[in-house]
N, C-alpha and C. Protein backbone atom coordinates (compact mmCIF):
# COMPACT_ATOMS: atom_id res chain seq x y z
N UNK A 1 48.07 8.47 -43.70
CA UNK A 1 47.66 7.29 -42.95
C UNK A 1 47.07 7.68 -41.61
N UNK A 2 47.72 8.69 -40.77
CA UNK A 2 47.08 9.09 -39.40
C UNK A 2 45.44 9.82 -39.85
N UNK A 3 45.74 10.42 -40.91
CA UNK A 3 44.86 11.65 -40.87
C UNK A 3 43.59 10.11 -41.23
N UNK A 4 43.33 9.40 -42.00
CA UNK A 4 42.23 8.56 -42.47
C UNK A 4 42.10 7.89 -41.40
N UNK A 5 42.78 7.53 -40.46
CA UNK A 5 42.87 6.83 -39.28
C UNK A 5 42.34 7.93 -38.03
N UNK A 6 41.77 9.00 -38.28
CA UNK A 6 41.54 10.25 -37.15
C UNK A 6 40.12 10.09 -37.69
N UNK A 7 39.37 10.22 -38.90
CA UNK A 7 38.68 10.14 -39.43
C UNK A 7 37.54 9.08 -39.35
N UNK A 8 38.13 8.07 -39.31
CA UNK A 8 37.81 6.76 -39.15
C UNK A 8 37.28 6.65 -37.20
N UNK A 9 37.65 7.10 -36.56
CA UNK A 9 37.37 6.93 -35.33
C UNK A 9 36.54 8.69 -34.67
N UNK A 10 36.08 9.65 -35.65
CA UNK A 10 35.48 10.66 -35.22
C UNK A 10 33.91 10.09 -36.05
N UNK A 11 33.82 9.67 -37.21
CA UNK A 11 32.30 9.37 -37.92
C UNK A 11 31.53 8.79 -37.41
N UNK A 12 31.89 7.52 -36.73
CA UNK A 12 31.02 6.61 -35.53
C UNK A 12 30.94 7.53 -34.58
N UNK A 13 31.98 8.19 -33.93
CA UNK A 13 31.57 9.28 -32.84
C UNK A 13 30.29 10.31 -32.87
N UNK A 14 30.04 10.77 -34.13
CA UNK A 14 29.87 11.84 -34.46
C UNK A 14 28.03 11.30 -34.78
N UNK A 15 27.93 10.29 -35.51
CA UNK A 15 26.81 9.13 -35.23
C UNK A 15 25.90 8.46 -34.57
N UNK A 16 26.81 8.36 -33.11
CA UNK A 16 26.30 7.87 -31.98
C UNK A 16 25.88 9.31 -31.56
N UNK A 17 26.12 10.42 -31.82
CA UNK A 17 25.81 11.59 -31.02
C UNK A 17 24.54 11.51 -31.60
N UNK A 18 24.13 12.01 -32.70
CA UNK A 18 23.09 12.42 -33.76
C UNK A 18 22.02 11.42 -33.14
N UNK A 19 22.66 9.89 -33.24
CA UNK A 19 21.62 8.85 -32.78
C UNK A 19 20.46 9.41 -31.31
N UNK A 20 21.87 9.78 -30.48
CA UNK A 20 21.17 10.04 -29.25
C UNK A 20 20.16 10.81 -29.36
N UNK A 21 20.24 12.03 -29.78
CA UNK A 21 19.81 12.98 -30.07
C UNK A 21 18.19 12.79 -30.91
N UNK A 22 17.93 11.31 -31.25
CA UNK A 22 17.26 11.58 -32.41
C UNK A 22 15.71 11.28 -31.88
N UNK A 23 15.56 11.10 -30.62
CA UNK A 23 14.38 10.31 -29.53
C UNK A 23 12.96 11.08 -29.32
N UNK A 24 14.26 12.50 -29.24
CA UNK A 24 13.10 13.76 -28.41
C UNK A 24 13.87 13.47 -26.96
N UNK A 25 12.81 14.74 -26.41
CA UNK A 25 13.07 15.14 -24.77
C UNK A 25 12.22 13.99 -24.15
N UNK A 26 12.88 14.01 -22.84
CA UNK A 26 12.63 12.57 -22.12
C UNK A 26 13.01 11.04 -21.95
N UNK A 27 13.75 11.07 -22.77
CA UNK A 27 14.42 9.37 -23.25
C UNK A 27 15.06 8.61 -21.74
N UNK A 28 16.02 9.71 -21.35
CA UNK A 28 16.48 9.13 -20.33
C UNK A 28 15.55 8.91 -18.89
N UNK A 29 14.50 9.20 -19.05
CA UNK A 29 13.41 8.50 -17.97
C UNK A 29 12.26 7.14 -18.60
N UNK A 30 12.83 6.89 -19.82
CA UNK A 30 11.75 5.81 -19.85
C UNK A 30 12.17 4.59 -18.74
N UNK A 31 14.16 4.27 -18.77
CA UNK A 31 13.81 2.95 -17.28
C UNK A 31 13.52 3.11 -16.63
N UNK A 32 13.22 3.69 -15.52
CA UNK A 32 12.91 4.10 -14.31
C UNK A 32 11.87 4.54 -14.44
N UNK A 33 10.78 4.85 -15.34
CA UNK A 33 9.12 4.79 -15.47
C UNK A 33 9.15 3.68 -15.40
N UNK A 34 9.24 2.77 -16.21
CA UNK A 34 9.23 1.39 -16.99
C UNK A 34 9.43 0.32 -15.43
N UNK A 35 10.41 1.01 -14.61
CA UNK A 35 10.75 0.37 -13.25
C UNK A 35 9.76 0.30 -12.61
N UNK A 36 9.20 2.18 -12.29
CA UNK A 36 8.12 2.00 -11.66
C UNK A 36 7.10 0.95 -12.25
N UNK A 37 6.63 1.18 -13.14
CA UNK A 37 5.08 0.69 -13.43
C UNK A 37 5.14 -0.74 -13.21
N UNK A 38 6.76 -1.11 -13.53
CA UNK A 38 6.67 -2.70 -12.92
C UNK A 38 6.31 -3.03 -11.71
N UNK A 39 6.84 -2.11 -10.65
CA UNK A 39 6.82 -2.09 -9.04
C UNK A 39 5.17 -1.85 -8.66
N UNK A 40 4.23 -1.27 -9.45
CA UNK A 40 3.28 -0.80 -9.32
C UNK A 40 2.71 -2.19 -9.75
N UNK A 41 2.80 -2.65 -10.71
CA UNK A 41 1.98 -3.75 -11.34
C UNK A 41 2.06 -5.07 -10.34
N UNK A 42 3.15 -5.31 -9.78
CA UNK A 42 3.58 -5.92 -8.35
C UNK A 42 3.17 -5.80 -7.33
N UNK A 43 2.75 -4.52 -6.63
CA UNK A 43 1.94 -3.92 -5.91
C UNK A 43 0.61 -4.37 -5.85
N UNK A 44 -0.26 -4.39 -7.00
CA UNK A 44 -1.59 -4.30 -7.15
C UNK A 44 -1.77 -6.01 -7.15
N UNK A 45 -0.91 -6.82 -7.48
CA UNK A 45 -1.10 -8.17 -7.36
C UNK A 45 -1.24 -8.57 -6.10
N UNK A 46 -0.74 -7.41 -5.30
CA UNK A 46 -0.57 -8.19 -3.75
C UNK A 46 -1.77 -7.21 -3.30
N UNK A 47 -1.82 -6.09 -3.35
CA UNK A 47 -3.30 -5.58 -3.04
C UNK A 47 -4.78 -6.58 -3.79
N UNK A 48 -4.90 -6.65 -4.75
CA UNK A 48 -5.98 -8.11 -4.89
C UNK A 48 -5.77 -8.89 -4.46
N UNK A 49 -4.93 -9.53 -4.06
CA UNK A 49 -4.62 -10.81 -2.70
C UNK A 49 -5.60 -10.49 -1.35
N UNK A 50 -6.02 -9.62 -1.54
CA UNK A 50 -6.36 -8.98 0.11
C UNK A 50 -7.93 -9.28 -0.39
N UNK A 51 -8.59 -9.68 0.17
CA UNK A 51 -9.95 -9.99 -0.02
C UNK A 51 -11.28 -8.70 1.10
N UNK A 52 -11.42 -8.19 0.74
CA UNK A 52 -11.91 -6.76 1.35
C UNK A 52 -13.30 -7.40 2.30
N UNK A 53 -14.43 -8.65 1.32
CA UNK A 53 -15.01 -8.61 2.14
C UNK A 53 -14.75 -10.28 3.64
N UNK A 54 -13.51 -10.70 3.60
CA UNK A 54 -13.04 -10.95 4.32
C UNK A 54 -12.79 -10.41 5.43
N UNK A 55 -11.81 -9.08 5.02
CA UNK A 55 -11.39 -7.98 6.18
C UNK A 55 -12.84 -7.46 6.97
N UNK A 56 -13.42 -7.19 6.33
CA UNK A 56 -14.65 -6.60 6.82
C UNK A 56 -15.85 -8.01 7.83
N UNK A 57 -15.23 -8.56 7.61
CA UNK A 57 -15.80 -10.15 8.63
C UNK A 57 -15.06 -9.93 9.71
N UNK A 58 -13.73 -9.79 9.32
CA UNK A 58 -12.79 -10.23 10.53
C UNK A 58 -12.82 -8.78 11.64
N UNK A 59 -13.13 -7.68 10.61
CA UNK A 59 -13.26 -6.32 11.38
C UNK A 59 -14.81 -6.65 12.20
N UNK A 60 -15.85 -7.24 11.83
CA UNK A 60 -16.88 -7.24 12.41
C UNK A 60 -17.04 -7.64 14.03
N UNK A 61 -16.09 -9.18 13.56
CA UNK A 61 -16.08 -10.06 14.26
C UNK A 61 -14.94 -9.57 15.75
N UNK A 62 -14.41 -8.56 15.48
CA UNK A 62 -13.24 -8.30 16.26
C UNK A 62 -13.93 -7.23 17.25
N UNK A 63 -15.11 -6.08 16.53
CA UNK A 63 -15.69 -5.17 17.05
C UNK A 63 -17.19 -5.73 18.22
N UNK A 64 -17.44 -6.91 17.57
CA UNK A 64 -18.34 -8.03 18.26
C UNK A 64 -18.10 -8.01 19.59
N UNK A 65 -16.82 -8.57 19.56
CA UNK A 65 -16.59 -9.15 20.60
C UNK A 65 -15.54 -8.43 22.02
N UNK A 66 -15.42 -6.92 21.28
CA UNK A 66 -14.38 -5.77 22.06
C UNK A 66 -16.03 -5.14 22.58
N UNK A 67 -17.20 -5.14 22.18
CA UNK A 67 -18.45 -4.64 22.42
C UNK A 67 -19.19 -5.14 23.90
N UNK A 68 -18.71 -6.48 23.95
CA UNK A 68 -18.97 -7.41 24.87
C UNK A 68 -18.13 -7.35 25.74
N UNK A 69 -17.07 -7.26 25.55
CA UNK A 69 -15.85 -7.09 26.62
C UNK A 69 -16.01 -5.79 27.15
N UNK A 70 -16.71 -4.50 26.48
CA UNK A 70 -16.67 -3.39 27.45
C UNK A 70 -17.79 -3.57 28.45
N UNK A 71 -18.91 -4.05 27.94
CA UNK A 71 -19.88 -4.13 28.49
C UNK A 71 -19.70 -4.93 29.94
N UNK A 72 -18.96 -5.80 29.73
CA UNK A 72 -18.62 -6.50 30.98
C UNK A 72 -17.73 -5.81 31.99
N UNK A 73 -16.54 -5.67 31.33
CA UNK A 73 -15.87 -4.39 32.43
C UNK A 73 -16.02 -3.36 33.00
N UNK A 74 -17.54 -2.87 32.26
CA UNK A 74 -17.78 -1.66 33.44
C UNK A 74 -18.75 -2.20 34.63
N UNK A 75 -18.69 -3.51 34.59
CA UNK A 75 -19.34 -4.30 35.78
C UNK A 75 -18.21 -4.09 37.05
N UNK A 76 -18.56 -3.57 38.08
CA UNK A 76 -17.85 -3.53 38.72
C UNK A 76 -17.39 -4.48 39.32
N UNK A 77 -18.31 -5.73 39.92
CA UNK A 77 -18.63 -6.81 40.33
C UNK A 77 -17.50 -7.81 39.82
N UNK A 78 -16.99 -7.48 38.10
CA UNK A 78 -16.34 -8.70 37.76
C UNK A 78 -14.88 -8.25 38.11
N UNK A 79 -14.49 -9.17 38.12
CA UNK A 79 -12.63 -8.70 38.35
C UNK A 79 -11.54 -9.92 37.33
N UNK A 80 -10.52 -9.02 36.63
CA UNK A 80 -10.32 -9.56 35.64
C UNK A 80 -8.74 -10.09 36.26
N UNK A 81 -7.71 -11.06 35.71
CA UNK A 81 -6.92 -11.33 36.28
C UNK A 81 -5.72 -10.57 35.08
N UNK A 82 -4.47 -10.48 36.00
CA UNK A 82 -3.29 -10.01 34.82
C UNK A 82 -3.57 -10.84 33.46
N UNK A 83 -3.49 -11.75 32.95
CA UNK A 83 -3.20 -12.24 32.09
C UNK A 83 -4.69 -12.21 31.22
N UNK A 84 -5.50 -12.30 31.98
CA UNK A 84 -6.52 -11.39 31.29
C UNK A 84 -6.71 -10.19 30.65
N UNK A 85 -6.09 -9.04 31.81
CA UNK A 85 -5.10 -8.07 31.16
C UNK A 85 -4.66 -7.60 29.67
N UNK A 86 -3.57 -8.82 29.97
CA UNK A 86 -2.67 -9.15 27.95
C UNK A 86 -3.51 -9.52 27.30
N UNK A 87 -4.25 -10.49 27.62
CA UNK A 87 -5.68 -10.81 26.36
C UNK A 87 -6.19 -9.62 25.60
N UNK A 88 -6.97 -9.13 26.92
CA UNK A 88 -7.39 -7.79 26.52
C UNK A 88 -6.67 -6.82 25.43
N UNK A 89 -5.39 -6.77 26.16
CA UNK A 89 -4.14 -5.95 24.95
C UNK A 89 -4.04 -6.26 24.01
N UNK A 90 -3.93 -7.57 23.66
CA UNK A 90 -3.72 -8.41 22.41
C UNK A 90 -5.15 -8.38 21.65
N UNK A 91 -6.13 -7.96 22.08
CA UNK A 91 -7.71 -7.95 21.47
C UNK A 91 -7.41 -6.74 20.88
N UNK A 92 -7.08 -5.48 22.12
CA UNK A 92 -7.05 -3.73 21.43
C UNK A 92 -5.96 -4.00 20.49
N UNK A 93 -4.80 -4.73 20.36
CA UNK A 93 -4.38 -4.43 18.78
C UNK A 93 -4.80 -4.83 18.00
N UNK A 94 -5.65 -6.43 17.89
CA UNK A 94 -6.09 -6.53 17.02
C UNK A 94 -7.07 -5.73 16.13
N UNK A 95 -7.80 -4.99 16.86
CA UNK A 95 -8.82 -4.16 16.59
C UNK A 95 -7.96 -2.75 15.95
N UNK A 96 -7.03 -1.86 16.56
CA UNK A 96 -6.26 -1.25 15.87
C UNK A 96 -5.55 -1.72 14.59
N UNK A 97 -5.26 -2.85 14.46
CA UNK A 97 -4.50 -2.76 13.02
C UNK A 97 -5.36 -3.22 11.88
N UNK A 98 -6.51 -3.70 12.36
CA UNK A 98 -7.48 -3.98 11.23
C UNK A 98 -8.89 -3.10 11.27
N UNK A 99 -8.91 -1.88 11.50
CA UNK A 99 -9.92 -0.97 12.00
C UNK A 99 -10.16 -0.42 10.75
N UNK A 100 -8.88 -0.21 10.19
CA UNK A 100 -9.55 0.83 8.75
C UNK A 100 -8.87 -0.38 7.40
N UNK A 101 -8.67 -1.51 7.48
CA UNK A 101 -7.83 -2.51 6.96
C UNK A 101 -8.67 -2.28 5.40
N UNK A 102 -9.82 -2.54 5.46
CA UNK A 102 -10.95 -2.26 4.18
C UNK A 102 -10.88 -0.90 3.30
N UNK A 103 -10.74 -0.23 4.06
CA UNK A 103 -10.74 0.99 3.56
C UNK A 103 -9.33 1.50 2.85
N UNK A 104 -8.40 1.18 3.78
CA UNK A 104 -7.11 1.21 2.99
C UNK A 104 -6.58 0.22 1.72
N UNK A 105 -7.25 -1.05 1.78
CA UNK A 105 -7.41 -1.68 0.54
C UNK A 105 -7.67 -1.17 -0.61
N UNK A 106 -9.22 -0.44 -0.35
CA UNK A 106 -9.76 0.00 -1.48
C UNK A 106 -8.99 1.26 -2.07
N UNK A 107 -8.43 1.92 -1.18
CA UNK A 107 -7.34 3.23 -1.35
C UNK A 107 -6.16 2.36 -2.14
N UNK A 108 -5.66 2.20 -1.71
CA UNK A 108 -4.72 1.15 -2.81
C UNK A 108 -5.25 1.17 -4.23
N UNK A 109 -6.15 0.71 -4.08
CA UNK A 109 -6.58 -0.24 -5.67
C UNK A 109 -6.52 1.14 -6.56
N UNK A 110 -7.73 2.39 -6.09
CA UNK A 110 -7.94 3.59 -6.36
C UNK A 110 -6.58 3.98 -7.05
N UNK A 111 -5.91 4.06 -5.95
CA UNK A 111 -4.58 4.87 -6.21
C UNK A 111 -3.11 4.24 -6.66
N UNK A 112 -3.68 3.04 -6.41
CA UNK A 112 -2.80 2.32 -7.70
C UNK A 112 -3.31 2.39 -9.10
N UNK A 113 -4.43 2.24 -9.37
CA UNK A 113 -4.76 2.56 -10.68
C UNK A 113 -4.57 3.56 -11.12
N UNK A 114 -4.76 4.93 -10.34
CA UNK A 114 -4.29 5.91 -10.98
C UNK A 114 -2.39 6.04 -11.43
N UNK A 115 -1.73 5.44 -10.15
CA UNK A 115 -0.43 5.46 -11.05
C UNK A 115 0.08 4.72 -12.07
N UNK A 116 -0.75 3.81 -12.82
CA UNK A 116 -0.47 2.75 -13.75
C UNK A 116 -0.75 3.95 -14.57
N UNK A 117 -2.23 4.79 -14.77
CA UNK A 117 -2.42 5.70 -15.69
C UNK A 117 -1.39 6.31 -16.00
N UNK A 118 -0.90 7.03 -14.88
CA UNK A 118 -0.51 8.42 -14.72
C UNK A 118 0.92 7.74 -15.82
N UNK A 119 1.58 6.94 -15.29
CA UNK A 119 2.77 6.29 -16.14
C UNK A 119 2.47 5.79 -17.55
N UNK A 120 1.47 5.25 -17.55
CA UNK A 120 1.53 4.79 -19.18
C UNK A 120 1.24 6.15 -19.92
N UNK A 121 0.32 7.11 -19.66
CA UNK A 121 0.68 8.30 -20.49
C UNK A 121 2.50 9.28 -20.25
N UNK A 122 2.82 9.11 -19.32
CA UNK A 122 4.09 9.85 -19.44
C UNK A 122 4.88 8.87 -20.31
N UNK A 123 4.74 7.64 -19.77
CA UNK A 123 5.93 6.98 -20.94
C UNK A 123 5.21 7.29 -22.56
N UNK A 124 4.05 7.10 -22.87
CA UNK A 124 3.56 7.33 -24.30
C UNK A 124 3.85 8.71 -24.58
N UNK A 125 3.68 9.81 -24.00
CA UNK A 125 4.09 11.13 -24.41
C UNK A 125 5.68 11.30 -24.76
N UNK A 126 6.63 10.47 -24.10
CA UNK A 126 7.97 10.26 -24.45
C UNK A 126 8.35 9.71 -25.32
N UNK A 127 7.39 8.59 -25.71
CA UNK A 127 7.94 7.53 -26.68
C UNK A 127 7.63 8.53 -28.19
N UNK A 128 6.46 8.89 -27.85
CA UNK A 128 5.68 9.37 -29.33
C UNK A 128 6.08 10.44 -29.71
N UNK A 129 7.04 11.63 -29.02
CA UNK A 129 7.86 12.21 -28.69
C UNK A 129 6.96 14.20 -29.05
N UNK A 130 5.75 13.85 -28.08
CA UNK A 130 4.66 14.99 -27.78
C UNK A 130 5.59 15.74 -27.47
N UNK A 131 5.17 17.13 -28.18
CA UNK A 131 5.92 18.24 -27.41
C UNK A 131 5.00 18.98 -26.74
N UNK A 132 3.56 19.15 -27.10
CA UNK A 132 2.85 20.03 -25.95
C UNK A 132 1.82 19.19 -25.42
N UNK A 133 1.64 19.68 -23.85
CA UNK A 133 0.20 18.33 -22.82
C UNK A 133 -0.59 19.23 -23.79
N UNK A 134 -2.25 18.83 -22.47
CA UNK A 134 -3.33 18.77 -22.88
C UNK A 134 -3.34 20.33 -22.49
N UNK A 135 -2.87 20.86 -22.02
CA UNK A 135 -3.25 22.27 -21.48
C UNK A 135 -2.23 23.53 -22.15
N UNK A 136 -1.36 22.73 -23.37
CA UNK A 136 -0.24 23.64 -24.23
C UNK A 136 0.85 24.03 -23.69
N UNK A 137 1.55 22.92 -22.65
CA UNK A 137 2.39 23.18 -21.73
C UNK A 137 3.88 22.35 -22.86
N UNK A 138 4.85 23.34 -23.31
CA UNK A 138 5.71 22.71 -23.57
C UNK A 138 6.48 21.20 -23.17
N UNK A 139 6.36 20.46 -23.71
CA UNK A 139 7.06 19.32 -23.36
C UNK A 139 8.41 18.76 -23.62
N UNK A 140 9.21 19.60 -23.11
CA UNK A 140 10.66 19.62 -23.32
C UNK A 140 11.45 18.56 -22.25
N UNK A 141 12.28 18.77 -21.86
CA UNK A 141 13.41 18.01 -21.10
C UNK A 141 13.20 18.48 -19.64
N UNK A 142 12.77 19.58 -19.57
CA UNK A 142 12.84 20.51 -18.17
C UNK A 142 11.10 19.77 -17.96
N UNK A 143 10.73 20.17 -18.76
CA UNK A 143 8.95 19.31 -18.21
C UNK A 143 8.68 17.69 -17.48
N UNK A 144 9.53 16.88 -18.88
CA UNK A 144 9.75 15.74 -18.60
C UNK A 144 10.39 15.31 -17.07
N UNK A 145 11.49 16.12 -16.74
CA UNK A 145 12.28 16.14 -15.90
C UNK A 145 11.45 15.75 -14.56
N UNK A 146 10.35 16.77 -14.44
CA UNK A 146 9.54 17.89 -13.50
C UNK A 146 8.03 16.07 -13.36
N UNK A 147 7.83 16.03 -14.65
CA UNK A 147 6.87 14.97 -14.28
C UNK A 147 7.21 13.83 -14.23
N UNK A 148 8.19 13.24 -14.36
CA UNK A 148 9.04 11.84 -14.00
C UNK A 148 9.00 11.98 -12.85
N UNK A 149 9.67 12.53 -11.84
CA UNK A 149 9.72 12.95 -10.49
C UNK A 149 8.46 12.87 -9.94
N UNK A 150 7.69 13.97 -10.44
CA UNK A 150 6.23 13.78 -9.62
C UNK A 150 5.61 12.37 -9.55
N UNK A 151 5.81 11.39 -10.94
CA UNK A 151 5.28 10.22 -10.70
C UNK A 151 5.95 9.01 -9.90
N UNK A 152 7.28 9.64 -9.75
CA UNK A 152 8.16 8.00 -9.07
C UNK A 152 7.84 8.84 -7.66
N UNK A 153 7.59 9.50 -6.93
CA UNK A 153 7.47 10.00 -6.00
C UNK A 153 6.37 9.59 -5.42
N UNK A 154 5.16 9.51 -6.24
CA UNK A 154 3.94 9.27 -6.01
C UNK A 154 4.00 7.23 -5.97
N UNK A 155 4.44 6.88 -7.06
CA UNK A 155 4.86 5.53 -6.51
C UNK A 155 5.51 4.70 -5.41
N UNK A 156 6.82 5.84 -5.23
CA UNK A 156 7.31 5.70 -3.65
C UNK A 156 6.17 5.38 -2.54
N UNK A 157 5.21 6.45 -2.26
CA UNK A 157 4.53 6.76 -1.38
C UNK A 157 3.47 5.60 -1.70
N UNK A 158 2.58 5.59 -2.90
CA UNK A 158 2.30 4.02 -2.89
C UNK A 158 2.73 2.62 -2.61
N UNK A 159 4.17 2.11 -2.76
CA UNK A 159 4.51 1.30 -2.34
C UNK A 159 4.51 1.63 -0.93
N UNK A 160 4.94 2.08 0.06
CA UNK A 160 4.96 2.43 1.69
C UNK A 160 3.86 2.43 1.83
N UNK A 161 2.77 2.87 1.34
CA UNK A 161 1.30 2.62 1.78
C UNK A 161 1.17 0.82 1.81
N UNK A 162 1.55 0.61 0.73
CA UNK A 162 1.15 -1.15 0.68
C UNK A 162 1.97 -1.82 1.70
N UNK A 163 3.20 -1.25 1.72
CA UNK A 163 4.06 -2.43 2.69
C UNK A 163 3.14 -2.01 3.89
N UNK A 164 2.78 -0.86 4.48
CA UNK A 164 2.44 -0.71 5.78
C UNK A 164 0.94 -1.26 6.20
N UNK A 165 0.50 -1.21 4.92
CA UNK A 165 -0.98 -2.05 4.86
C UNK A 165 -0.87 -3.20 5.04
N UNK A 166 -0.03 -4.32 4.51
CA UNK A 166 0.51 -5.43 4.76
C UNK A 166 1.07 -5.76 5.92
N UNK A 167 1.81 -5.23 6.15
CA UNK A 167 1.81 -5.21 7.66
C UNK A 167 1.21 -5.48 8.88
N UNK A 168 0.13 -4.03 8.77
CA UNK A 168 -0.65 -4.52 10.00
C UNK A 168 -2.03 -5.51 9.50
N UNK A 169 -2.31 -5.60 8.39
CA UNK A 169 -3.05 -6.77 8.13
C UNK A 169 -2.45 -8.06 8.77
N UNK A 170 -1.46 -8.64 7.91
CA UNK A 170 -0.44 -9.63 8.75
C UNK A 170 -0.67 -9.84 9.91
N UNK A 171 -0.47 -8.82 10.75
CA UNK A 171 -0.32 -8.72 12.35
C UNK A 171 -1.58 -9.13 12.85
N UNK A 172 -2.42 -8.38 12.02
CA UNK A 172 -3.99 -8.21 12.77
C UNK A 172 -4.49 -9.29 12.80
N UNK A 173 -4.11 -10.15 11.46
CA UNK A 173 -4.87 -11.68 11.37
C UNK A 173 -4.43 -12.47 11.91
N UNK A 174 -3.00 -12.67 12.33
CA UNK A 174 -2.54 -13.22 13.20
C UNK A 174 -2.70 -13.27 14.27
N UNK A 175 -2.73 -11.81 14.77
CA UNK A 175 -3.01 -11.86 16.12
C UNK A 175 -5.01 -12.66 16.31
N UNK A 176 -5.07 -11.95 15.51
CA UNK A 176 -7.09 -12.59 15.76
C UNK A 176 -6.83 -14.00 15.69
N UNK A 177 -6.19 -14.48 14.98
CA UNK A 177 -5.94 -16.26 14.68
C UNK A 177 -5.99 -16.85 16.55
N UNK A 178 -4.89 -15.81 17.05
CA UNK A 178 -4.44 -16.63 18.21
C UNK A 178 -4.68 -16.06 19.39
N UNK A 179 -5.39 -15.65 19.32
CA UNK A 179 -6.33 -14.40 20.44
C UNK A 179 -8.30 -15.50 20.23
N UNK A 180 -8.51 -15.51 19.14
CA UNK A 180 -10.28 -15.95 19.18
C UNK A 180 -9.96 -16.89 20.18
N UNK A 181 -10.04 -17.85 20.02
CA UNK A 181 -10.57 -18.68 21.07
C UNK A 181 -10.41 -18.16 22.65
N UNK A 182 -8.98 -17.52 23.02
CA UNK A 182 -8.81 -17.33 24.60
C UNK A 182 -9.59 -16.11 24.88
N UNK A 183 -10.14 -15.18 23.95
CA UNK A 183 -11.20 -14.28 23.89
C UNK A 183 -12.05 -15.05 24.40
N UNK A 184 -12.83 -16.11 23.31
CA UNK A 184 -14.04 -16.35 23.29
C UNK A 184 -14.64 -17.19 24.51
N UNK A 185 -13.09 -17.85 25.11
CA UNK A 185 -13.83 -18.47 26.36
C UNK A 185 -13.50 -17.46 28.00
N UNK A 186 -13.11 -16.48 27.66
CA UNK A 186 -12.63 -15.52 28.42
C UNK A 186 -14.40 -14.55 28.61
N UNK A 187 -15.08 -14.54 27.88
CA UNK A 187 -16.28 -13.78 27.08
C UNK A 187 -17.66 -14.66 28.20
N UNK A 188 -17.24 -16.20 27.86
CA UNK A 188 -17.80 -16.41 28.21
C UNK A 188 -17.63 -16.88 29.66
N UNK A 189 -16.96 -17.16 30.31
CA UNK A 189 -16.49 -16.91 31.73
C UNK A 189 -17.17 -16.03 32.35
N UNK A 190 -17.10 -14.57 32.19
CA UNK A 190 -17.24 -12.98 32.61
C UNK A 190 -18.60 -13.60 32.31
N UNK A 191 -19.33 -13.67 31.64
CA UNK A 191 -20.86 -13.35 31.37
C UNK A 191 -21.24 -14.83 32.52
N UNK A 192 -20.79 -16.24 32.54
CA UNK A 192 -21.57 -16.86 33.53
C UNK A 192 -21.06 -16.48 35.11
N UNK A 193 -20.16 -15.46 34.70
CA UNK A 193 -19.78 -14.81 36.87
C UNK A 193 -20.84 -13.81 36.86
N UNK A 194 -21.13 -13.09 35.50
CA UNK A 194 -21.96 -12.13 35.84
C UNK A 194 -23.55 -12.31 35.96
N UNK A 195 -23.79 -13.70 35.38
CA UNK A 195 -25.14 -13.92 35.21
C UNK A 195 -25.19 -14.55 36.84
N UNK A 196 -23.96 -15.28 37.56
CA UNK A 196 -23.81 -15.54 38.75
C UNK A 196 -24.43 -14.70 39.78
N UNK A 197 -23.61 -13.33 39.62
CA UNK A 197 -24.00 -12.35 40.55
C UNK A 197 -25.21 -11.71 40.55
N UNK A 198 -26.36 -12.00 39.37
CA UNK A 198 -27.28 -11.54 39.20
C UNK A 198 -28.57 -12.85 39.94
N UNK A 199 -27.87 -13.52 39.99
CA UNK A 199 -28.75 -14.69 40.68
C UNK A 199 -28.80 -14.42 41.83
N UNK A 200 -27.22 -14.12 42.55
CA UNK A 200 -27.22 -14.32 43.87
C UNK A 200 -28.18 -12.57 44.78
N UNK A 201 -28.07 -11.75 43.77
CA UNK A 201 -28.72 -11.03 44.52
C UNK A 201 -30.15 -10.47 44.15
């Protein structure tokens, strides 16, 4: 009775092993691919949210009008007040956080697409259970290991690119939101003192 009863609880044991076993190398990284590419696919929804030739208006429009503002300040003649000052400050960030805003978009898209690639072939080489790449590189457990890593790593660093892109986009448009106008009549102030002083002498 013990001994059929020892028996009885080693065959399922012995089953579930074989099962595991039966996948190939790599199995235990398909969630955490599968994680990434979700996080990635999430990513790129919010990078197409970003409208590039928008950014590139608002970058125009920001360089416009920092063009005009130098031009005026090396007037010696004009004199600007503190709080003019902060304007000013609040103009130079805007212009810093949306300076390369376009360009890092398009870096995104680039390099998000490449990690959607890069993952759907590592998960298909796992699933289909490839043992050698394209270049006759064994594809064992130690390989798998080695390129799981390289790709959630590379996703890491993509997501931190996006949050930080988001970021100063955020900031930048905001700040331009609530900066244009005290710019624009600040712009034009300086230019009728300066067209002033050109009268008077």
């Amino acid at each position: 009775m013990t001994r059929s009863f020892c028996i009885g609880l080693v065959l399922p044991l012995w089953l579930a092993l074989s099962l595991s076993n039966c996948g190939g190398p790599g199995q235990s990284h398909l969630t955490p691919l599968r994680d990434a590419a979700a996080q990635v696919e999430n990513g790129m929804a919010q990078v197409e949210a970003w409208n590039v030739d928008t950014l590139e208006a608002v970058r125009a429009r920001v360089n416009e009008r920092v063009r005009d503002l130098t031009w005026l300040m090396a007037d010696s003649t004009l004199t600007f007040s503190v709080a003019d000052g902060q304007l000013i400050g609040d103009w130079a960030r805007v212009k810093r956080h949306l300076k390369d805003a376009p360009q890092r978009v398009n870096a995104l898209n680039e390099q998000g697409a490449l990690c959607t690639s890069q993952l759907s072939n590592l998960l298909g080489a796992i699933r289909s259970g490839a043992d050698v790449d394209a270049n006759g590189v064994a594809m064992d457990n130690v390989y798998f290991q080695r390129q799981a890593q390289n790709e959630l790593n590379a996703v890491a660093t993509w997501l931190a690119f996006v949050k930080d892109t988001r970021r100063l986009i955020a900031a930048g448009i905001d700040l331009e939101n609530v900066t244009r106008a005290p710019m624009d009549s600040l712009l034009q102030a300086k230019r009728s003192e300066w067209a002033q002083h050109i009268v008077a002498e």
